[in-house]
N, C-alpha and C. Protein backbone atom coordinates (compact mmCIF):
# COMPACT_ATOMS: atom_id res chain seq x y z
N UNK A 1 114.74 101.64 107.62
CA UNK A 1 114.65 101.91 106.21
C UNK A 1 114.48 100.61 105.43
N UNK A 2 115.49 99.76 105.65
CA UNK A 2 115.48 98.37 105.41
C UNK A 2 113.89 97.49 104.84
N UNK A 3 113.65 97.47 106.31
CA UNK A 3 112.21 96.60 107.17
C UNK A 3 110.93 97.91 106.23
N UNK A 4 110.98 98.68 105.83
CA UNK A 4 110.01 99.70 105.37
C UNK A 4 110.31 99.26 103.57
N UNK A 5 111.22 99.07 103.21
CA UNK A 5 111.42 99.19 101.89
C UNK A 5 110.83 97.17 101.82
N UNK A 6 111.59 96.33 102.76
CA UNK A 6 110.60 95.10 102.59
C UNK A 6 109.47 94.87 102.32
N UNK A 7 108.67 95.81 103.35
CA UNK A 7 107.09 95.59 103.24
C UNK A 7 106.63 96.83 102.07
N UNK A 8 107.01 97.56 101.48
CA UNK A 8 106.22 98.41 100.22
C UNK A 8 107.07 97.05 99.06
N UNK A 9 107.78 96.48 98.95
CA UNK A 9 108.19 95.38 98.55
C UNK A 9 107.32 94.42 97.68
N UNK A 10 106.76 93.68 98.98
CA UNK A 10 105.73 92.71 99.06
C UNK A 10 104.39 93.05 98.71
N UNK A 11 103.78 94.54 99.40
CA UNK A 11 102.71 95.20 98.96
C UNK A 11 102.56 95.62 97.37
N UNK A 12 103.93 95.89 96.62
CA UNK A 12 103.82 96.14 95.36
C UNK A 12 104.15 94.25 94.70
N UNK A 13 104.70 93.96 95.08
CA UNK A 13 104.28 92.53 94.30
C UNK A 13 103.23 91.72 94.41
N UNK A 14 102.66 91.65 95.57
CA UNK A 14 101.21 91.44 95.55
C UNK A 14 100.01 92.14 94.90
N UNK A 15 100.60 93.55 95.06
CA UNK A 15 99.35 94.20 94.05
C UNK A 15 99.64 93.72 92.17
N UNK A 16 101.00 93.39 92.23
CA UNK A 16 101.12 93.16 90.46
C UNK A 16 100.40 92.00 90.18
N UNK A 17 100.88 90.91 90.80
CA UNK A 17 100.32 89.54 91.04
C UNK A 17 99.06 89.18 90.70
N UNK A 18 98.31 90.02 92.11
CA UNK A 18 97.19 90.04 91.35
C UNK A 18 96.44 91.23 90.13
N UNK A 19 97.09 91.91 89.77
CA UNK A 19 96.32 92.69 88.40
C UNK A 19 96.83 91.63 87.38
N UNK A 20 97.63 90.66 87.46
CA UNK A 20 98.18 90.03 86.62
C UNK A 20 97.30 88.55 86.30
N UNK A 21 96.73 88.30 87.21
CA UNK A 21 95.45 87.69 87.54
C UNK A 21 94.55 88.00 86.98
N UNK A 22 94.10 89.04 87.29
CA UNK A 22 92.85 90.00 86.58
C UNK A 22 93.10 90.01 85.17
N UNK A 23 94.35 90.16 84.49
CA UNK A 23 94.33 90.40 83.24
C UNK A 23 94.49 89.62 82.41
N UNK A 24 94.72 88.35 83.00
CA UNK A 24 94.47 87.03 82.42
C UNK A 24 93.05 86.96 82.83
N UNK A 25 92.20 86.45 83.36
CA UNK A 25 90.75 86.33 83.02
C UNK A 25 90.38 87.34 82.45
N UNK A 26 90.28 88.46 82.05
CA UNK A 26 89.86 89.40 80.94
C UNK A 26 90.29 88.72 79.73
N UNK A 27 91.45 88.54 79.13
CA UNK A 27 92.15 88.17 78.06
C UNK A 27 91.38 86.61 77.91
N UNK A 28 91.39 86.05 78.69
CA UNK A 28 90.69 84.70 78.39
C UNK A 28 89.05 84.62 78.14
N UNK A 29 88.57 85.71 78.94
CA UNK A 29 87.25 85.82 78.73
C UNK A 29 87.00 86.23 77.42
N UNK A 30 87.84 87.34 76.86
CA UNK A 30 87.89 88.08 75.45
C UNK A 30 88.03 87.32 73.87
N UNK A 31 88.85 86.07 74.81
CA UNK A 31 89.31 84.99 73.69
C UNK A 31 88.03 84.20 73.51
N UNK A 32 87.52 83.63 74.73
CA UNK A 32 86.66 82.82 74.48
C UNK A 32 84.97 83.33 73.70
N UNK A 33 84.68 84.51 74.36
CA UNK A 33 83.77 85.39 73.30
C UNK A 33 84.36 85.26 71.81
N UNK A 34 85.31 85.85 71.89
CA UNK A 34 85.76 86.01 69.96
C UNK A 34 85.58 84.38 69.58
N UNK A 35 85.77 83.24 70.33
CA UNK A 35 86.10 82.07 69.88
C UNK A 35 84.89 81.83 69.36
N UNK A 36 83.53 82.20 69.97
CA UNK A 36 82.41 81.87 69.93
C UNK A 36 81.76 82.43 69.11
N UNK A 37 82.22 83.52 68.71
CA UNK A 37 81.93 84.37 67.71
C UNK A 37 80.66 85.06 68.03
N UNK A 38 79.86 85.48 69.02
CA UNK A 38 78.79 85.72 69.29
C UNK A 38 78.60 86.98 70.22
N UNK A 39 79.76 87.68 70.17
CA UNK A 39 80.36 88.92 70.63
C UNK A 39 79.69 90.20 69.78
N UNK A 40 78.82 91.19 70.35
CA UNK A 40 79.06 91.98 69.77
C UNK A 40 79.62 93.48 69.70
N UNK A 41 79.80 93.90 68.80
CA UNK A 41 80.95 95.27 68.75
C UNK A 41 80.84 95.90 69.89
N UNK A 42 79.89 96.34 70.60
CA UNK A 42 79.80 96.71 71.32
C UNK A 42 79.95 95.93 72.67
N UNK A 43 80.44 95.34 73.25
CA UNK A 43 80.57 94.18 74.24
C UNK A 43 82.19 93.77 73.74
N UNK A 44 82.79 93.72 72.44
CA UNK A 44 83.74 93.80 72.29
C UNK A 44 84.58 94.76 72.55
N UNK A 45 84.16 96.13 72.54
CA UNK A 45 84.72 97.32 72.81
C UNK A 45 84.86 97.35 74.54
N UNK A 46 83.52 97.38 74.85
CA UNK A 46 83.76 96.97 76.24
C UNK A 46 84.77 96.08 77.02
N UNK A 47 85.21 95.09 76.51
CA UNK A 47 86.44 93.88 77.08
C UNK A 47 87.56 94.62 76.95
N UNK A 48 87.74 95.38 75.56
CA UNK A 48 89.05 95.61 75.42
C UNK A 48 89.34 96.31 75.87
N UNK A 49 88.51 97.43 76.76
CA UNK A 49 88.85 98.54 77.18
C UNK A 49 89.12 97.93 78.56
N UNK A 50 88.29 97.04 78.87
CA UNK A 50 89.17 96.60 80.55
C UNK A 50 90.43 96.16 80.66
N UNK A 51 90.36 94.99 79.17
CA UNK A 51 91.68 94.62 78.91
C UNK A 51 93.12 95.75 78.70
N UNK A 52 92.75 96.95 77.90
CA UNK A 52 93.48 97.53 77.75
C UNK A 52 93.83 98.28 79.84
N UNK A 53 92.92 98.92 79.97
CA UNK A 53 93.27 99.19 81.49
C UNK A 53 93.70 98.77 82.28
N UNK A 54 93.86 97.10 82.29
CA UNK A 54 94.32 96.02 83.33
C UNK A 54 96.06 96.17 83.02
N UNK A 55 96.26 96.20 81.55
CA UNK A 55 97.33 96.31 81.10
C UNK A 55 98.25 98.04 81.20
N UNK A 56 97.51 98.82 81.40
CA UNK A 56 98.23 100.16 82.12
C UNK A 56 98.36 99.55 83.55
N UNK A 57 97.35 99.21 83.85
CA UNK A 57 97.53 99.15 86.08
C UNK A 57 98.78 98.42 85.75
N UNK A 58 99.05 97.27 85.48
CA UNK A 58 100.07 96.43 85.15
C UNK A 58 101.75 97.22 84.29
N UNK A 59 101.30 97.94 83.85
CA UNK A 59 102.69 98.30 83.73
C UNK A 59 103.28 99.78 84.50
N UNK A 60 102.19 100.12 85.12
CA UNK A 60 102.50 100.77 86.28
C UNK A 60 103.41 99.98 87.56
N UNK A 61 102.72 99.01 87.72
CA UNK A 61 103.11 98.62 88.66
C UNK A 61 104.53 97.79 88.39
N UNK A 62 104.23 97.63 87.06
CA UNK A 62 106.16 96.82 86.70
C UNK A 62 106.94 98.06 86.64
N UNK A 63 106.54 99.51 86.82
CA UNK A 63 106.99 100.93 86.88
C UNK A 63 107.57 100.90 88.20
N UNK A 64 106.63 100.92 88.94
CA UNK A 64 106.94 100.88 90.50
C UNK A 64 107.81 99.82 90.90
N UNK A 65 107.48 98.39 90.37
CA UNK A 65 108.47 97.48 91.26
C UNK A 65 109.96 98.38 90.56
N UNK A 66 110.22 98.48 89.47
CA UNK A 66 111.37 99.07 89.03
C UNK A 66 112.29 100.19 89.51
N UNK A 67 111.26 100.75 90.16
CA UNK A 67 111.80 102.34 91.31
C UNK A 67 112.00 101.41 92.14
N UNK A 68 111.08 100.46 92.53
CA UNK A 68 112.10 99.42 94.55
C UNK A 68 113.20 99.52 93.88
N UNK A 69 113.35 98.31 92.68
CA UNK A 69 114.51 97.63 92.38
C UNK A 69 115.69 98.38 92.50
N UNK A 70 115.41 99.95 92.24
CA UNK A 70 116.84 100.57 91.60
C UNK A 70 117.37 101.35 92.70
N UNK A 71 115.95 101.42 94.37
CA UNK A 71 116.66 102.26 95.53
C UNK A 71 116.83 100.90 96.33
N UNK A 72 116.60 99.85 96.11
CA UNK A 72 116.76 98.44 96.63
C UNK A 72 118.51 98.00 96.12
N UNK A 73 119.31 98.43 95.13
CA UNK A 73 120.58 98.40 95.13
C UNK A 73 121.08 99.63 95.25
N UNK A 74 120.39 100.57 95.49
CA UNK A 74 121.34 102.11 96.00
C UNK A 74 121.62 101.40 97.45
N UNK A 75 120.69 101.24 98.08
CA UNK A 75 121.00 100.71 99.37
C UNK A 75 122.14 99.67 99.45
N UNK A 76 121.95 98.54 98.90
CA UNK A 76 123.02 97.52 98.97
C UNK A 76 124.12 98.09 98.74
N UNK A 77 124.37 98.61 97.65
CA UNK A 77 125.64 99.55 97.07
C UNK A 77 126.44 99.89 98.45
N UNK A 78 125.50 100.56 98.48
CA UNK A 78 125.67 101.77 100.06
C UNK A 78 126.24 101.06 101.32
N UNK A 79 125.27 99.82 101.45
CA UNK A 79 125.59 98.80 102.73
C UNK A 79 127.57 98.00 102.54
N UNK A 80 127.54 97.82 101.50
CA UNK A 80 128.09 96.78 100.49
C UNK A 80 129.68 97.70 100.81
N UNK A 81 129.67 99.13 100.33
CA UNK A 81 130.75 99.97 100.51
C UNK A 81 131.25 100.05 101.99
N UNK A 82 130.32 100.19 103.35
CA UNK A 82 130.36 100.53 103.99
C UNK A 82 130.95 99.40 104.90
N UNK A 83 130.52 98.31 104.95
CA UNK A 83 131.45 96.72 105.19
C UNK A 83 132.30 96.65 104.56
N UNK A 84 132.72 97.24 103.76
CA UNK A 84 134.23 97.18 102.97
C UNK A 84 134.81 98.18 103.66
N UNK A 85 134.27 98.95 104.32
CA UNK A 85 135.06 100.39 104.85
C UNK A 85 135.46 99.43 106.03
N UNK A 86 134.56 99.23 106.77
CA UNK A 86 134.89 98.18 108.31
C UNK A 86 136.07 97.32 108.15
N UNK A 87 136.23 96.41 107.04
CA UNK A 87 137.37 95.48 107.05
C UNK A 87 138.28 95.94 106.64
N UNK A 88 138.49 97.32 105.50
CA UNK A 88 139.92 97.91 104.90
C UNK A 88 139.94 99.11 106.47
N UNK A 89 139.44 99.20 107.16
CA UNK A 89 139.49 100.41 107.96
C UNK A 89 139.87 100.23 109.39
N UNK A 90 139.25 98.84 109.56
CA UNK A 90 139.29 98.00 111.06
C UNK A 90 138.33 98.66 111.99
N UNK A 91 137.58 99.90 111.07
CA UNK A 91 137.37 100.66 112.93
C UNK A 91 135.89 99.36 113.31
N UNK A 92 136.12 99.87 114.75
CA UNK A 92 135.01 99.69 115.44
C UNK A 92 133.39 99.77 115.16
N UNK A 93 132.59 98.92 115.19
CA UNK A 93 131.05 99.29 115.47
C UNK A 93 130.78 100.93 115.33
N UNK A 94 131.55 101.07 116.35
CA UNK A 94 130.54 102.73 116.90
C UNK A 94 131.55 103.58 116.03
N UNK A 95 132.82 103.22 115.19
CA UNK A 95 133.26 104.24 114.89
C UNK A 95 132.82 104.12 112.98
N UNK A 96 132.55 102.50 112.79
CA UNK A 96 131.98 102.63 111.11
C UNK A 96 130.11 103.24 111.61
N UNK A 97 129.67 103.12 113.06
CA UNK A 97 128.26 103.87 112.86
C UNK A 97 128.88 105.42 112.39
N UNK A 98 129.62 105.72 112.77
CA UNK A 98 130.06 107.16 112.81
C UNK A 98 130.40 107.65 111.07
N UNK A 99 131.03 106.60 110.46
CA UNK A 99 131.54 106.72 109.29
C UNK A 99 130.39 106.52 108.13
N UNK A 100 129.49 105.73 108.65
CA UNK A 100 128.26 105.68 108.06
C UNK A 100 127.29 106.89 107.76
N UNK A 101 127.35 107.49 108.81
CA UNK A 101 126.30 108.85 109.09
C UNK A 101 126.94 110.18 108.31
N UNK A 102 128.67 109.87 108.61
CA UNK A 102 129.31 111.39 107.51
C UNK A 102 128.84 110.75 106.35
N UNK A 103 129.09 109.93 105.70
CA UNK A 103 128.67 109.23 104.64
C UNK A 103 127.45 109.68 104.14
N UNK A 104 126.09 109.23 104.92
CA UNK A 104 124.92 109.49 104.39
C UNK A 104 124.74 111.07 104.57
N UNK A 105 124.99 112.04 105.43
CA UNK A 105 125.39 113.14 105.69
C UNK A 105 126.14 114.13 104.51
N UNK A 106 127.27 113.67 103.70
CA UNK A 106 127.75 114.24 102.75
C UNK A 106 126.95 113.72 101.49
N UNK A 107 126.68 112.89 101.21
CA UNK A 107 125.45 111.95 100.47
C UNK A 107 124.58 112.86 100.24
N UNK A 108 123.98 113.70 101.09
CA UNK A 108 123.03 114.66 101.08
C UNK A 108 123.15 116.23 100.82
N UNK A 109 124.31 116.37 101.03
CA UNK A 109 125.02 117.86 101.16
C UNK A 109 125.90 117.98 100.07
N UNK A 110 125.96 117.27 99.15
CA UNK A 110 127.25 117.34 97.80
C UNK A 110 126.90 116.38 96.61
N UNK A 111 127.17 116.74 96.17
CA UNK A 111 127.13 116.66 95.08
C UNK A 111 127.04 114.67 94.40
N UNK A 112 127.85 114.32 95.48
CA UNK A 112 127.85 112.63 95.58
C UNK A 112 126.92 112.06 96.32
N UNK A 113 126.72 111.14 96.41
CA UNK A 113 125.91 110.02 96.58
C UNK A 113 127.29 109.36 97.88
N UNK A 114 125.90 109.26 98.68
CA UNK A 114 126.17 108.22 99.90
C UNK A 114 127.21 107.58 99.59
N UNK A 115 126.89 106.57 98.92
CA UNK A 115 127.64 105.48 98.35
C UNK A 115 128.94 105.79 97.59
N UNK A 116 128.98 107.10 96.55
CA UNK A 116 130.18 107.53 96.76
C UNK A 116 131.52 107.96 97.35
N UNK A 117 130.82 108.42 98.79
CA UNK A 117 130.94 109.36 99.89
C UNK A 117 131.50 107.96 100.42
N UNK A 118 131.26 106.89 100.50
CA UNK A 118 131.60 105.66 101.48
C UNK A 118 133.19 105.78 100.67
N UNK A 119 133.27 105.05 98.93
CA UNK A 119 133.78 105.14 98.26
C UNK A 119 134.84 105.65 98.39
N UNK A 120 135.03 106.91 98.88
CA UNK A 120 135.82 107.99 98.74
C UNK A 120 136.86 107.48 100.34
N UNK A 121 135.98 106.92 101.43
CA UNK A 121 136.55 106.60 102.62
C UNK A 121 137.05 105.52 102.66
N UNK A 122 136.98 104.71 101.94
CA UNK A 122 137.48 103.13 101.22
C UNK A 122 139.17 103.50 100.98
N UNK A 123 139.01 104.58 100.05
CA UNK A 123 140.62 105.06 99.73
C UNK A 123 141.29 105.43 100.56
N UNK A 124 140.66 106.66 101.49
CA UNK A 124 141.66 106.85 102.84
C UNK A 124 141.92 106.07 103.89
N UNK A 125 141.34 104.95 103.47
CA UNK A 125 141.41 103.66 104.78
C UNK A 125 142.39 103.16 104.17
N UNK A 126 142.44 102.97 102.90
CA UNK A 126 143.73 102.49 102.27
C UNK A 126 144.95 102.69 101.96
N UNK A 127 144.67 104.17 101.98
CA UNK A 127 146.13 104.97 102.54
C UNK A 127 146.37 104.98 104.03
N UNK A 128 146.05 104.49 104.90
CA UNK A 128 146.31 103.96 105.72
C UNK A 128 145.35 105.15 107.16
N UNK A 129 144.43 105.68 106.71
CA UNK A 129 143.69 106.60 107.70
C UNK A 129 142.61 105.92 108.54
N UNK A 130 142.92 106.60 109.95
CA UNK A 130 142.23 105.90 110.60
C UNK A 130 140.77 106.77 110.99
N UNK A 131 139.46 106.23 111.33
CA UNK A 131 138.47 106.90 111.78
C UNK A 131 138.58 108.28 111.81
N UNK A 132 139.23 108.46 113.05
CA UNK A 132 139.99 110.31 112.49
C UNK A 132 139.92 111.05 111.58
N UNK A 133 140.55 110.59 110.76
CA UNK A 133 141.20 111.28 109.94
C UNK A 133 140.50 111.39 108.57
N UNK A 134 140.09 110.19 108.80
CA UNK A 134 138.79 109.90 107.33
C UNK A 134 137.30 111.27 107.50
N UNK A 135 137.35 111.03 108.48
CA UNK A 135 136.34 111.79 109.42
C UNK A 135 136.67 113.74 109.40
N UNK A 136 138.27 113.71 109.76
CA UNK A 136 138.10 114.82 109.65
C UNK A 136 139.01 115.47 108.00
N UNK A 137 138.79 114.56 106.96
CA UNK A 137 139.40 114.81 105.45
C UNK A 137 138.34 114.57 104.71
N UNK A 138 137.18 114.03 105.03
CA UNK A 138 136.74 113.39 103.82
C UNK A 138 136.17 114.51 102.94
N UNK A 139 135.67 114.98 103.66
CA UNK A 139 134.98 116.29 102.64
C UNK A 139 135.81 117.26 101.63
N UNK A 140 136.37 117.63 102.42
CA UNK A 140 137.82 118.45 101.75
C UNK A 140 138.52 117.39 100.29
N UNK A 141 138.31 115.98 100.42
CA UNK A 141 138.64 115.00 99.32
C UNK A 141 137.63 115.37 98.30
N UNK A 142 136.42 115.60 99.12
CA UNK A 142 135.33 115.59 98.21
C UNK A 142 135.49 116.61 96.76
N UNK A 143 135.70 117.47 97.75
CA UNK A 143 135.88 119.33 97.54
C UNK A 143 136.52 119.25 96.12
N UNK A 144 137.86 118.29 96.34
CA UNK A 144 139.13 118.21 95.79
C UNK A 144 138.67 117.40 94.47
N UNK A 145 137.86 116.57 94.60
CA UNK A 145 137.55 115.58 93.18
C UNK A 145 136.71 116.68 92.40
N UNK A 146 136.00 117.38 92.99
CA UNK A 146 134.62 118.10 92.42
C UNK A 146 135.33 119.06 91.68
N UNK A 147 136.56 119.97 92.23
CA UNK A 147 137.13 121.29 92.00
C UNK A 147 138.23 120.06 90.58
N UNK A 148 138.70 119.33 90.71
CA UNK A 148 139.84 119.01 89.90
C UNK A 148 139.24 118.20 88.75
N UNK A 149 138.19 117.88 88.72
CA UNK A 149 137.50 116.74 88.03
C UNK A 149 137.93 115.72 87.62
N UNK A 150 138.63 115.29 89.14
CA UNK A 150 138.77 114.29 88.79
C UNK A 150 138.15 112.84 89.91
N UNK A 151 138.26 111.41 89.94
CA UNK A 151 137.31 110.40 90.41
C UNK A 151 138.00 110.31 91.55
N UNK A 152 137.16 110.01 92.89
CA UNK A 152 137.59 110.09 94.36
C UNK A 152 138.60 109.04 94.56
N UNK A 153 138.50 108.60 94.11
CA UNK A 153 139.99 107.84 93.93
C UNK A 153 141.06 108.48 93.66
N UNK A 154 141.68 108.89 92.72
CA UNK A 154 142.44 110.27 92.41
C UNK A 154 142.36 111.17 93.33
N UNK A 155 141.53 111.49 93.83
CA UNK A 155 141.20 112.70 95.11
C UNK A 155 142.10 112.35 95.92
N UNK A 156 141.57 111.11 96.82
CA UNK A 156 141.80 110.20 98.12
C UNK A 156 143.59 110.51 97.52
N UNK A 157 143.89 110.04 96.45
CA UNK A 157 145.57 109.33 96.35
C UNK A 157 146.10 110.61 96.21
N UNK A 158 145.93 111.63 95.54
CA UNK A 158 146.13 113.04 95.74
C UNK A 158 146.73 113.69 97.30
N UNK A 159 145.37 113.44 97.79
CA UNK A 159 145.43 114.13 98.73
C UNK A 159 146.66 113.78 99.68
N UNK A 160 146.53 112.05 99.77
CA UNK A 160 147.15 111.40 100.82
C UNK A 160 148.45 111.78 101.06
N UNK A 161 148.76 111.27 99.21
CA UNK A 161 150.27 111.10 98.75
C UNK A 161 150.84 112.74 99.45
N UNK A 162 150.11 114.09 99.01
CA UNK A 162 150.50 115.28 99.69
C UNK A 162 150.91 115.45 100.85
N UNK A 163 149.99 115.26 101.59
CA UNK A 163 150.37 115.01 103.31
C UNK A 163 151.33 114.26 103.65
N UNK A 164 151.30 112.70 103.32
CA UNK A 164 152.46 111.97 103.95
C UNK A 164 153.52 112.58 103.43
N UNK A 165 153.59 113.17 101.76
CA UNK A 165 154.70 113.45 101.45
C UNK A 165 155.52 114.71 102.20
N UNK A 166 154.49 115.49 102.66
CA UNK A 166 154.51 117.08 103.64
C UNK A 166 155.08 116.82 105.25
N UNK A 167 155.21 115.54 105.19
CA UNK A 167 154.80 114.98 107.14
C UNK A 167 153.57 115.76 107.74
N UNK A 168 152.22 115.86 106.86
CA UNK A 168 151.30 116.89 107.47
C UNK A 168 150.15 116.02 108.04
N UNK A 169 149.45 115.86 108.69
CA UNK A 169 148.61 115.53 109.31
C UNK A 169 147.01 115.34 108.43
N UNK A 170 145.83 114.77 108.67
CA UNK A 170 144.86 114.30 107.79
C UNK A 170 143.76 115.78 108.40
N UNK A 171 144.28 116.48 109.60
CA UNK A 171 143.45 117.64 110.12
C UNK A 171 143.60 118.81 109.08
N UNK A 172 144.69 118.32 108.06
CA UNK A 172 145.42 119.67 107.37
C UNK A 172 145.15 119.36 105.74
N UNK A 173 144.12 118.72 105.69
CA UNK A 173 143.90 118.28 104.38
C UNK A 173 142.98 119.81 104.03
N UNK A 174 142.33 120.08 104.63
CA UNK A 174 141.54 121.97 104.10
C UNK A 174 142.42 122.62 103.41
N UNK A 175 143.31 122.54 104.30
CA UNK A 175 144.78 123.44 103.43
C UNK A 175 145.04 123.33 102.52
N UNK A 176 145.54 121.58 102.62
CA UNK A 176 146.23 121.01 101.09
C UNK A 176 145.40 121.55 100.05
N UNK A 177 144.08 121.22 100.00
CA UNK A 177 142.86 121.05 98.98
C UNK A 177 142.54 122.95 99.02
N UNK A 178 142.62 123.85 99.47
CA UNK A 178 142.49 125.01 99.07
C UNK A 178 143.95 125.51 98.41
N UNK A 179 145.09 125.49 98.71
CA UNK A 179 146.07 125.67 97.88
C UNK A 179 146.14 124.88 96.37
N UNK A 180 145.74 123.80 96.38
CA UNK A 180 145.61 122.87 95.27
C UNK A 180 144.56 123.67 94.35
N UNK A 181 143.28 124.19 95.24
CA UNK A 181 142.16 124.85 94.66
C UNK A 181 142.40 125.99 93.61
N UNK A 182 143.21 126.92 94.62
CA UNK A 182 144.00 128.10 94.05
C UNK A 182 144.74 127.94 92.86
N UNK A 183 145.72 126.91 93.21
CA UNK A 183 146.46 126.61 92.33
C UNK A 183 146.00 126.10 90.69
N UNK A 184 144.75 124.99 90.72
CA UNK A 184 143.94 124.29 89.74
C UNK A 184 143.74 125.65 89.17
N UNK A 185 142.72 126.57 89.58
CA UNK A 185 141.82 127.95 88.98
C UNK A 185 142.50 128.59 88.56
N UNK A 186 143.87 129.18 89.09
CA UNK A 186 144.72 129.89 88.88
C UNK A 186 145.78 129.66 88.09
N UNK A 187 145.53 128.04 87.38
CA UNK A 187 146.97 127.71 85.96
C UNK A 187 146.14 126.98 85.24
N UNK A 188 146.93 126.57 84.50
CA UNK A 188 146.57 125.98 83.26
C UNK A 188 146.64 124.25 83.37
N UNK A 189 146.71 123.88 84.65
CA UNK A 189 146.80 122.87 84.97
C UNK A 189 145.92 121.51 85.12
């Protein structure tokens, strides 16, 4: 994904580069006619209309670099959360590949964003959950922020504080978060 988003990258800054090129010798050519004064209306109309067109291609393409730019830090975001999950989490290679994929996986299936979804596993690493448990709660956290409206943070500390406080296990977070569910819909709470 990376190595693919590099090279449409380079291909869109090279294409700006040069329309940006192009639209300076139009503009200079346009100047130097008017300078000379020996332009006429018609030949003037003609420049400006290239000029004007060089200047759409051109802000198209400052359009486009702007879409890289903004899935060029979804990604980092995303990367950025997910190495923070590794060092607050400790797990392993193969177990943050694992934590990565529910991640991009719920990312796709709810309502949050990847990068949220990391977010949300940041907290249960911090309540002290291991691979496991992150793995088999996170969604049910999800569930829990979406249904309570409130920020996965709140979810995560919610949830946790319940269980440890229950002596219940991170397999039993469905529970917690459907009684909580019941409970939210069903009061005034």
């Amino acid at each position: 994904m990376a190595k693919d988003l590099i090279i449409e990258i380079s291909a869109n800054t090279a294409k700006a580069v040069k329309e940006i090129e192009e639209l300076k010798k139009e503009i200079k050519g346009f100047s130097d006619n008017v300078k000379k004064s020996n332009v006429s209306l018609k030949e003037s109309d003609s420049q400006l209309k290239k000029i004007t067109s060089s200047v759409v291609k051109l802000a198209s393409a400052y359009a486009s670099f702007q879409g890289i730019k903004g899935a060029v830090n979804i990604v980092a975001d995303f990367e950025q959360s997910i190495a923070k999950l590794g060092a607050i989490s400790g797990a392993s290679s193969a177990d943050l590949e694992k934590l990565k994929a529910k991640a991009e996986e719920l990312g796709k299936s709810t309502m949050f964003s990847a990068s949220e979804v990391a977010e949300g596993m940041n907290y249960l690493a911090m309540a002290g959950y291991k691979t496991k448990d992150i793995m088999a709660s996170i969604k049910d956290v999800l569930d829990l922020a979406a249904v309570g409206q409130v920020d996965l943070a709140q979810a995560s500390d919610i949830a946790s504080n319940i269980l440890s406080g229950f002596n219940l296990k991170a397999e039993e977070t469905s529970r917690v978060v459907d009684v909580m569910t019941v409970t939210i819909t069903n009061a005034n709470t």
